[in-house]
C-alpha atoms as a PDB file:
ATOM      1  CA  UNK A   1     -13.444  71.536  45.329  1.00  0.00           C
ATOM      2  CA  UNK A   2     -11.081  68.838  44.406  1.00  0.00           C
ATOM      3  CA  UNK A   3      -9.918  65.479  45.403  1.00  0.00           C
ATOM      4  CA  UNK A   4      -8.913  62.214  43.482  1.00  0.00           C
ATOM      5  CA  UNK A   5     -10.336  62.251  40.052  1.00  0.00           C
ATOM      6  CA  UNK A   6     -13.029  59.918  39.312  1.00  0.00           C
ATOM      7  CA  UNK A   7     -13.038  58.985  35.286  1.00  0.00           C
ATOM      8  CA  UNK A   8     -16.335  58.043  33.278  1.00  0.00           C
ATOM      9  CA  UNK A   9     -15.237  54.422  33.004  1.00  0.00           C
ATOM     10  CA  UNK A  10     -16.115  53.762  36.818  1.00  0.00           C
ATOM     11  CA  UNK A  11     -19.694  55.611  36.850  1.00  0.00           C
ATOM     12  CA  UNK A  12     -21.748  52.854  36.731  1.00  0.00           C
ATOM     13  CA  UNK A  13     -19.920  51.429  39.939  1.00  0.00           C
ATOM     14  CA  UNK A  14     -21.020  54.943  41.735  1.00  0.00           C
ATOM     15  CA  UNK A  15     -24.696  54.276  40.960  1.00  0.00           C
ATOM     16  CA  UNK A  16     -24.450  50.915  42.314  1.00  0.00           C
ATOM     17  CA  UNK A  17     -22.250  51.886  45.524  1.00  0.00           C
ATOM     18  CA  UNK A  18     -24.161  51.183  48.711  1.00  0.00           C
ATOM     19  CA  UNK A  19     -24.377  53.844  51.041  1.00  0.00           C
ATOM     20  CA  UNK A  20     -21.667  52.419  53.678  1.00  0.00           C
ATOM     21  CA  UNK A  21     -19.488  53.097  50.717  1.00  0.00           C
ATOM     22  CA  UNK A  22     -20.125  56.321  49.683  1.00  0.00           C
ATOM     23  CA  UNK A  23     -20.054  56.876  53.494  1.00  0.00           C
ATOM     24  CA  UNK A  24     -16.555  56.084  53.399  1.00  0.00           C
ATOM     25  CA  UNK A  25     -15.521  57.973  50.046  1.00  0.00           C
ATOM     26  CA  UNK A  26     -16.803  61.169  51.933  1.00  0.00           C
ATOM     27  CA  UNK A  27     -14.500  60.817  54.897  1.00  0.00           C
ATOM     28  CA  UNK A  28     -11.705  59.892  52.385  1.00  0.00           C
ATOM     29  CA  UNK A  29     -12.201  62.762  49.909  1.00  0.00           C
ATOM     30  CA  UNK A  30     -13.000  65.295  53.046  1.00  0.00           C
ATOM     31  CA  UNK A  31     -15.529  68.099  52.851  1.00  0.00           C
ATOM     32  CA  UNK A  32     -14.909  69.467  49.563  1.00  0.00           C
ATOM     33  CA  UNK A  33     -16.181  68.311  45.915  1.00  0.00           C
ATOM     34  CA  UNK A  34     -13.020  70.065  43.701  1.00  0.00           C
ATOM     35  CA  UNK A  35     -10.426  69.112  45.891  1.00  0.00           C
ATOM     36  CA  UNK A  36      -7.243  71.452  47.229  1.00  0.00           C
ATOM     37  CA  UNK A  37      -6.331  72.482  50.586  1.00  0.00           C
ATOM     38  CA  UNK A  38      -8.783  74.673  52.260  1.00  0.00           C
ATOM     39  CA  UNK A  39     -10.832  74.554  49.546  1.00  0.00           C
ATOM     40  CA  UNK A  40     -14.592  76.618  49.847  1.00  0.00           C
ATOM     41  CA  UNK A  41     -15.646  77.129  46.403  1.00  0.00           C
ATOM     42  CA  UNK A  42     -15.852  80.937  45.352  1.00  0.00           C
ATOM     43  CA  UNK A  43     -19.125  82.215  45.029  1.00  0.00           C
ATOM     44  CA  UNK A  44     -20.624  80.963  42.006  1.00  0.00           C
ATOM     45  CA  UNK A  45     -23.907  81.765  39.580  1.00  0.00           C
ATOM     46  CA  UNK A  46     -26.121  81.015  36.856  1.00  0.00           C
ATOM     47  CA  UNK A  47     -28.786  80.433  34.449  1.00  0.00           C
ATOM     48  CA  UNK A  48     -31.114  83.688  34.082  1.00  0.00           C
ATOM     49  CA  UNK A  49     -33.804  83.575  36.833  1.00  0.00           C
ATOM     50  CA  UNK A  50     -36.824  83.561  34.279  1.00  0.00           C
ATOM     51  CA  UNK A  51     -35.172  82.028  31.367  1.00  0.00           C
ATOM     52  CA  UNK A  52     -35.840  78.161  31.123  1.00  0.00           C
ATOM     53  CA  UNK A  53     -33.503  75.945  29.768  1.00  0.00           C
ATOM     54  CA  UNK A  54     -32.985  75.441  26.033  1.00  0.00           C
ATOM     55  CA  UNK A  55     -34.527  72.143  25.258  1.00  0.00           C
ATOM     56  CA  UNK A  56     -32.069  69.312  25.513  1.00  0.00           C
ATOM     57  CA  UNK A  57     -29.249  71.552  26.647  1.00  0.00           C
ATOM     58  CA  UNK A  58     -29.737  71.485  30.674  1.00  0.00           C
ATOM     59  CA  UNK A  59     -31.789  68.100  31.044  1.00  0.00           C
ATOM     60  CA  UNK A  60     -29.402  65.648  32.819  1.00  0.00           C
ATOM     61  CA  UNK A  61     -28.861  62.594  31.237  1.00  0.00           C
ATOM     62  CA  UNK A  62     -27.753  58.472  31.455  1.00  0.00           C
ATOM     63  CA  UNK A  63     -24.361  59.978  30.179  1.00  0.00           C
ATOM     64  CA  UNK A  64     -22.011  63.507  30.529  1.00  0.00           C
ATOM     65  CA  UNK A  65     -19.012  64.849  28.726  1.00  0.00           C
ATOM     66  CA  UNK A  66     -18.537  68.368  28.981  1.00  0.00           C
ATOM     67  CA  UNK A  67     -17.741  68.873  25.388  1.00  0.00           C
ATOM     68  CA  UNK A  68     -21.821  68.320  25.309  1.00  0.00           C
ATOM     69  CA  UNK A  69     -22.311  71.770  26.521  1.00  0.00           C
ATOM     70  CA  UNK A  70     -19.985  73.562  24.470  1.00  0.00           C
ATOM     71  CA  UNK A  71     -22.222  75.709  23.537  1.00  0.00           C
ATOM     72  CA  UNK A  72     -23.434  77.066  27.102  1.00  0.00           C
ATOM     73  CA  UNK A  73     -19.698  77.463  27.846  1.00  0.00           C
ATOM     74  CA  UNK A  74     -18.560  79.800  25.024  1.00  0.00           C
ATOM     75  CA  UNK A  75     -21.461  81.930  25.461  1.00  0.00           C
ATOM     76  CA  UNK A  76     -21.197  82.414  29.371  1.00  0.00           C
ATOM     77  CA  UNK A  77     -17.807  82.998  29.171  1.00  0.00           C
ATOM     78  CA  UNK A  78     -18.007  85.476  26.914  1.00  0.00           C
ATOM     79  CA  UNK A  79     -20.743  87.097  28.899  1.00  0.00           C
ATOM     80  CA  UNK A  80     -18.187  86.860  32.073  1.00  0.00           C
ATOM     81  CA  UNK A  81     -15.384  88.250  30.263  1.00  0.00           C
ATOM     82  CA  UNK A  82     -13.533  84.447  30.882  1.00  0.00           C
ATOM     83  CA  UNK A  83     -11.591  82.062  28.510  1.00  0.00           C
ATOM     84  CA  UNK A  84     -14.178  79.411  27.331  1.00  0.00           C
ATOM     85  CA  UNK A  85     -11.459  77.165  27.324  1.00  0.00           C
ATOM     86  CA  UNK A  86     -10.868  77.682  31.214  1.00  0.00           C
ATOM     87  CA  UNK A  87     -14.263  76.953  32.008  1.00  0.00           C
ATOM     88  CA  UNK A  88     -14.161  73.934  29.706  1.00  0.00           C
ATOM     89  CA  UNK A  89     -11.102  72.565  31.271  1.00  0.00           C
ATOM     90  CA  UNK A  90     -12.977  73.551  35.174  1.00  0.00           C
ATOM     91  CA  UNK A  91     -15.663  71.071  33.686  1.00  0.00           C
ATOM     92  CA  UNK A  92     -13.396  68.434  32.881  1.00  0.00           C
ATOM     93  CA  UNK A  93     -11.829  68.492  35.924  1.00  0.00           C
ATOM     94  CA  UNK A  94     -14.966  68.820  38.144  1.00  0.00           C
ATOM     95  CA  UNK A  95     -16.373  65.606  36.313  1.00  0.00           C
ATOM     96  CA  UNK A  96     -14.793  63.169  38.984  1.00  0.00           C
ATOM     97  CA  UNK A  97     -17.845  62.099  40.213  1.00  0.00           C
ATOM     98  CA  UNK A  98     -21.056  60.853  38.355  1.00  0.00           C
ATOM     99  CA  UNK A  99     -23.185  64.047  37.698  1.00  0.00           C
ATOM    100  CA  UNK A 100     -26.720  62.712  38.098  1.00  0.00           C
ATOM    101  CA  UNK A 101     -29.551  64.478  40.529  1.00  0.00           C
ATOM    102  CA  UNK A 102     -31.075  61.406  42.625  1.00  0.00           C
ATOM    103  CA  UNK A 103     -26.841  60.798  43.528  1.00  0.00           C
ATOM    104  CA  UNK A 104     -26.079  64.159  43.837  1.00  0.00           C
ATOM    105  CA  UNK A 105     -29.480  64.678  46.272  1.00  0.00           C
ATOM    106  CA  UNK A 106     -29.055  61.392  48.033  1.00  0.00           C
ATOM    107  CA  UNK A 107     -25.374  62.310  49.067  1.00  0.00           C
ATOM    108  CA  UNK A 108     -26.089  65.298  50.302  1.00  0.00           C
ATOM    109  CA  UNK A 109     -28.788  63.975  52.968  1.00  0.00           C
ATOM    110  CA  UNK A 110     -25.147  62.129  54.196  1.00  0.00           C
ATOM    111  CA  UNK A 111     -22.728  65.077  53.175  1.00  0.00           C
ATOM    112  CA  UNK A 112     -25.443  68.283  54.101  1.00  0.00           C
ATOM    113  CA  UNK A 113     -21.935  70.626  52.759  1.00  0.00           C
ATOM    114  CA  UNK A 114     -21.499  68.959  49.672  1.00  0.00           C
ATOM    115  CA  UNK A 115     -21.544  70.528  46.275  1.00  0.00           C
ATOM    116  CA  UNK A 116     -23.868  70.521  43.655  1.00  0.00           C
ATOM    117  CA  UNK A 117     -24.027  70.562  39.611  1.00  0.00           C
ATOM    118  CA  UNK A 118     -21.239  69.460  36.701  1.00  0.00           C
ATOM    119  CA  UNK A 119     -19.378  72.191  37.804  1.00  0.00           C
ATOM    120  CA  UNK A 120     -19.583  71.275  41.832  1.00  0.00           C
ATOM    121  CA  UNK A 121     -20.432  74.804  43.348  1.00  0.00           C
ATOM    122  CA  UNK A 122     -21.319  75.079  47.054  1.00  0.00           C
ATOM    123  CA  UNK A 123     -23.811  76.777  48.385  1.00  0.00           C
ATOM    124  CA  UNK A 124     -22.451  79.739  49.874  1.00  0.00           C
ATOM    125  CA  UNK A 125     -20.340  79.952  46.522  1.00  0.00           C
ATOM    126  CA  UNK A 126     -23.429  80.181  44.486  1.00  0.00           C
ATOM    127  CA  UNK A 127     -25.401  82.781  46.810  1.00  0.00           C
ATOM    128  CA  UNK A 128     -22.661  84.891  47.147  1.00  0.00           C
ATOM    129  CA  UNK A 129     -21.906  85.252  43.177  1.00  0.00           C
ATOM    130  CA  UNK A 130     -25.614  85.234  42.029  1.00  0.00           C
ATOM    131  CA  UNK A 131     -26.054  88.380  44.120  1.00  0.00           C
ATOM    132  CA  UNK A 132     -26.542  91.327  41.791  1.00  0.00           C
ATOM    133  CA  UNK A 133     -26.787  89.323  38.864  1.00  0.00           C
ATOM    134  CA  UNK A 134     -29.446  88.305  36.097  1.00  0.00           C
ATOM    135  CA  UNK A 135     -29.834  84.820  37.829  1.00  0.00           C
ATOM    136  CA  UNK A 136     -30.342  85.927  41.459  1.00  0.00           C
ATOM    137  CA  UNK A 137     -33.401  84.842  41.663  1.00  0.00           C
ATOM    138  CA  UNK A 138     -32.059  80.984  40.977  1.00  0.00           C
ATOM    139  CA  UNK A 139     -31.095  78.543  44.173  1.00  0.00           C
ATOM    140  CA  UNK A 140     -28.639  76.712  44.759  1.00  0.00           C
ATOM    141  CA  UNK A 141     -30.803  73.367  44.809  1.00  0.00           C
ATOM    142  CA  UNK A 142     -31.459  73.592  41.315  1.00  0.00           C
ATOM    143  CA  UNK A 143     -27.966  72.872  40.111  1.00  0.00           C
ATOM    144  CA  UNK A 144     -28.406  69.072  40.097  1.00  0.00           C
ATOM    145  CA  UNK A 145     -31.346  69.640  37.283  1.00  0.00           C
ATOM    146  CA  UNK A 146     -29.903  72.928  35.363  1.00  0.00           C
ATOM    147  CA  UNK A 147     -26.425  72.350  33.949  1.00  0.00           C
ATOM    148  CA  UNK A 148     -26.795  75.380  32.106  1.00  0.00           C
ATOM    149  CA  UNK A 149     -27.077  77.321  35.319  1.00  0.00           C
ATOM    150  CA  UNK A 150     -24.373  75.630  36.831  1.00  0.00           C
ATOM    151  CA  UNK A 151     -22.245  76.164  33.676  1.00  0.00           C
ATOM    152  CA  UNK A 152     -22.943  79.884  34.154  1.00  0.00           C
ATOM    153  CA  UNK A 153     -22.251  80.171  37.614  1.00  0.00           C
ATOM    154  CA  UNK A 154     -18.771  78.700  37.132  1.00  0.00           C
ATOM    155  CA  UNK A 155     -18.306  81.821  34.644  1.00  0.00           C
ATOM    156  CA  UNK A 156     -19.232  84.264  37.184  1.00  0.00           C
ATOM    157  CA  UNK A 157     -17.075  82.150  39.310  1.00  0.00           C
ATOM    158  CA  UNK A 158     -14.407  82.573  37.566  1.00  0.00           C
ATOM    159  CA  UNK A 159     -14.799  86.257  36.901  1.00  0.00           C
ATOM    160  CA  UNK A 160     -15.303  86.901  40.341  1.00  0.00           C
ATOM    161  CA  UNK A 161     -11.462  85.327  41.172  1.00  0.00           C
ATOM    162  CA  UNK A 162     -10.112  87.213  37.885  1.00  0.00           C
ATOM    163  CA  UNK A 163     -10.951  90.194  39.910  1.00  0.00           C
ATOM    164  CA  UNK A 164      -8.922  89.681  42.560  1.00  0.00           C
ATOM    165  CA  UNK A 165      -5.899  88.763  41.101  1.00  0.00           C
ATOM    166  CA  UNK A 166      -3.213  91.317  41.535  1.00  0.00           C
ATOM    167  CA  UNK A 167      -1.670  93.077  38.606  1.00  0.00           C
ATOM    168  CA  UNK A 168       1.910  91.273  38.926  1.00  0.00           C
ATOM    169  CA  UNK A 169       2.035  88.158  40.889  1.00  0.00           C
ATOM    170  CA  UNK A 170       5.147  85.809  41.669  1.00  0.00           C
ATOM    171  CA  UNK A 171       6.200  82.611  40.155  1.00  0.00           C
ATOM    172  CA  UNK A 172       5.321  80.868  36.936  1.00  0.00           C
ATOM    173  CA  UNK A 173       1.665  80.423  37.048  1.00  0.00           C
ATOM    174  CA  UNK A 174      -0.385  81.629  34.790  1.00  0.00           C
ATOM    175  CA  UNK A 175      -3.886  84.046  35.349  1.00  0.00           C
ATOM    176  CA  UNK A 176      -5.587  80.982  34.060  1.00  0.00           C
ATOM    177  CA  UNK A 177      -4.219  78.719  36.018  1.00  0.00           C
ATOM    178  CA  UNK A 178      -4.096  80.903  39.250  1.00  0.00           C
ATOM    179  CA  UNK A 179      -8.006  81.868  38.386  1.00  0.00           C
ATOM    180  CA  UNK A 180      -8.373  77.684  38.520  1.00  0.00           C
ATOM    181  CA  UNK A 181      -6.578  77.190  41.817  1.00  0.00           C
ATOM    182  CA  UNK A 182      -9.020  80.121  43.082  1.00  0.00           C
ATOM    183  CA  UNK A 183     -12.072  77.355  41.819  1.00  0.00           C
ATOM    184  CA  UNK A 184     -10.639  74.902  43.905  1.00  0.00           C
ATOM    185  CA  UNK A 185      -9.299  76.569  46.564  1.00  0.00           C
ATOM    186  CA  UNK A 186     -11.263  80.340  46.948  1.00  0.00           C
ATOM    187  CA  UNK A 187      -9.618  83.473  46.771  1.00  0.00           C
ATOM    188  CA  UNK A 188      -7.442  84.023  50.068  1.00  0.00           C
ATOM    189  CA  UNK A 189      -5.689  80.431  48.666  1.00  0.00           C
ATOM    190  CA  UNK A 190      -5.402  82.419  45.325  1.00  0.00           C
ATOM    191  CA  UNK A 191      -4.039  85.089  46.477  1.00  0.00           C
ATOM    192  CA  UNK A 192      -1.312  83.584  48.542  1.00  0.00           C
ATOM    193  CA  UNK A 193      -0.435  81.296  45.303  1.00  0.00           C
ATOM    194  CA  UNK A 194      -0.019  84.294  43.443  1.00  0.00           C
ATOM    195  CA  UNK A 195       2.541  85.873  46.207  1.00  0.00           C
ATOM    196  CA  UNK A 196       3.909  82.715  45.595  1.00  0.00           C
ATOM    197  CA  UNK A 197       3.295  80.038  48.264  1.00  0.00           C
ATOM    198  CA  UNK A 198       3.570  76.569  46.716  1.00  0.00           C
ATOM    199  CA  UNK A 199       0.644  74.995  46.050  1.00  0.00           C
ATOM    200  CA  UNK A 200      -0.195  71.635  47.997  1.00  0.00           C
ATOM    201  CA  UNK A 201      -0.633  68.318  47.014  1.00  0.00           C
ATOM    202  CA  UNK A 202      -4.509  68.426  46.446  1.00  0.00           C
ATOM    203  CA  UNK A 203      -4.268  71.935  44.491  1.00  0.00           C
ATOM    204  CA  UNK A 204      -1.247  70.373  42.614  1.00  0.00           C
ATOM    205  CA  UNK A 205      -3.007  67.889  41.882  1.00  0.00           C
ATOM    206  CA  UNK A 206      -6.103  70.090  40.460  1.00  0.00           C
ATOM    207  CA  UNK A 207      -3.421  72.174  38.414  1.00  0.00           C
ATOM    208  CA  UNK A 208      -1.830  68.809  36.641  1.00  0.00           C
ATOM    209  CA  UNK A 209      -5.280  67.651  35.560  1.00  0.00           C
ATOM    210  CA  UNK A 210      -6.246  70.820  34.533  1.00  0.00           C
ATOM    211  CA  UNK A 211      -3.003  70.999  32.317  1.00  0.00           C
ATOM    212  CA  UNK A 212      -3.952  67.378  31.126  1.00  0.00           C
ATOM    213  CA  UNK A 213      -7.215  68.677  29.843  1.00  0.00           C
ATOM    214  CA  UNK A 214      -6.208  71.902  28.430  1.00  0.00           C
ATOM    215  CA  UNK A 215      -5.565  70.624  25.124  1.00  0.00           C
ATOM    216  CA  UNK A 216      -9.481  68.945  25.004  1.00  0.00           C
ATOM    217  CA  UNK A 217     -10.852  71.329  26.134  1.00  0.00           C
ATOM    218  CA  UNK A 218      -9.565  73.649  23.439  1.00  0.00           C
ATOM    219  CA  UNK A 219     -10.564  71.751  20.838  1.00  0.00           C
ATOM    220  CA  UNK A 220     -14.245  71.389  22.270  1.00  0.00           C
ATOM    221  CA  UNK A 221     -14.776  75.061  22.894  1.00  0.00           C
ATOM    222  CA  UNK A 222     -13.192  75.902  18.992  1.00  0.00           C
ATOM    223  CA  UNK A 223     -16.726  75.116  17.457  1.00  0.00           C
END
C-alpha cells in the first residue's frame, strides 16, 4: 500500500492526466496503493452497516486534508483500541494520490486490484476485517463515497495487526510504527520486521514519511 508520495500541490495534474499516463504510473508504482514490498493491505473495515454518514463528514469533496476528519479518527480509534494519532499519520501518508470517486472508479476499470478510499484499503483487506463486525454489511465499493467508513476500516485495520504483534520483538521499532509497516505491508511482512528483518526501500520509505507526519498528525487529532 505504498509507493512514491504524491503531495496536494500536483492534484489537479492527476485529474487532467490522460489515461496513457495513468497507464504508465500503474506499471511504475506496481500493484499496490500504500507502497512496501509485498505489500496486500490487511483486512480492513468500516462505517456501521445502517448508520449513514454524518452530514458533511463522509461526502467527498474538490479538496482533502486529513486533519478534515479529525473527528471520525479519534472516535474510531478509540472504538479499535488504536492511537488516533497512528491512524492520522496512516491518512497522511495514504494521501499520495488524489482521493476523488470518478478517479478512483475510472482507475480501477485499468488497475481491477487497486485500492479504494483516503485510507487505500483493498478489497480482500476490507472483507476480511469487516467480518464479525458492526459494518459487515458495508462493501468494499463504497469506500470511494464514505470516508468515514474507510476511516473506520483503517482502525480495525490497525487493530487487527496490533494483534499479532508479539509481546517482545527485535530492533528499534516501535508497536506504532511496526503496526504501520503491517498497513503497508500485511502481517507476515510485520511479523518478520518485528524478528527483525530490515525493512526495504518501499517500507522504508513508508516509515520516513510516516515519521515526517507524526508531529501533524498529533496536533490534528489533539482537538
Amino acid at each position: 500500500m505504498v509507493k512514491a508520495e504524491r503531495r496536494r500541490g500536483g492534484r489537479a495534474r492527476w485529474l487532467v492526466l490522460p489515461v496513457v499516463a495513468l497507464a504508465a504510473w500503474g506499471c511504475v508504482r506496481g500493484g499496490t496503493d500504500t507502497g512496501s514490498p509485498a505489500h496486500k493491505p490487511a483486512p480492513s473495515a468500516s462505517a456501521s452497516a445502517s448508520a449513514a454518514p454524518a452530514p458533511g463528514a463522509s461526502s467527498p469533496s474538490g479538496t482533502y486534508d486529513p486533519a478534515d476528519y479529525a473527528p471520525q479518527v479519534r472516535k474510531y480509534a478509540k472504538q479499535a483500541g488504536i492511537s488516533a494519532q497512528l491512524l492520522m499519520a496512516i491518512l497522511y501518508n495514504e494521501d499520495y494520490k488524489p482521493h476523488d470517486p470518478a478517479f478512483e472508479r475510472s482507475w480501477q476499470k485499468y488497475k481491477p486490484d487497486a485500492a479504494f478510499g483516503i485510507a487505500n484499503m483493498h478489497r480482500a483487506a476490507f472483507d476480511q476485517t469487516k467480518r464479525g463486525r458492526d459494518f459487515a454489511g458495508r462493501k468494499w465499493e463504497e469506500l470511494p463515497d464514505d470516508r468515514a467508513l474507510a476511516v473506520e476500516a483503517a482502525a480495525w485495520y490497525l487493530h487487527d495487526m496490533s494483534a499479532q504483534l508479539p509481546a517482545h520483538w527485535a530492533g528499534s521499532l516501535s508497536r506504532d510504527e511496526l503496526m504501520a509497516l503491517g498497513y503497508n505491508a500485511a502481517g507476515g511482512n510485520m511479523a518478520a520486521f518485528a524478528r527483525g528483518v530490515k525493512p526495504g526501500s518501499q517500507a522504508s520509505d513508508y516509515l520516513t514519511r510516516l515519521r515526517d507526519n507524526w508531529k501533524k498528525s498529533g496536533t490534528a487529532v489533539a482537538g
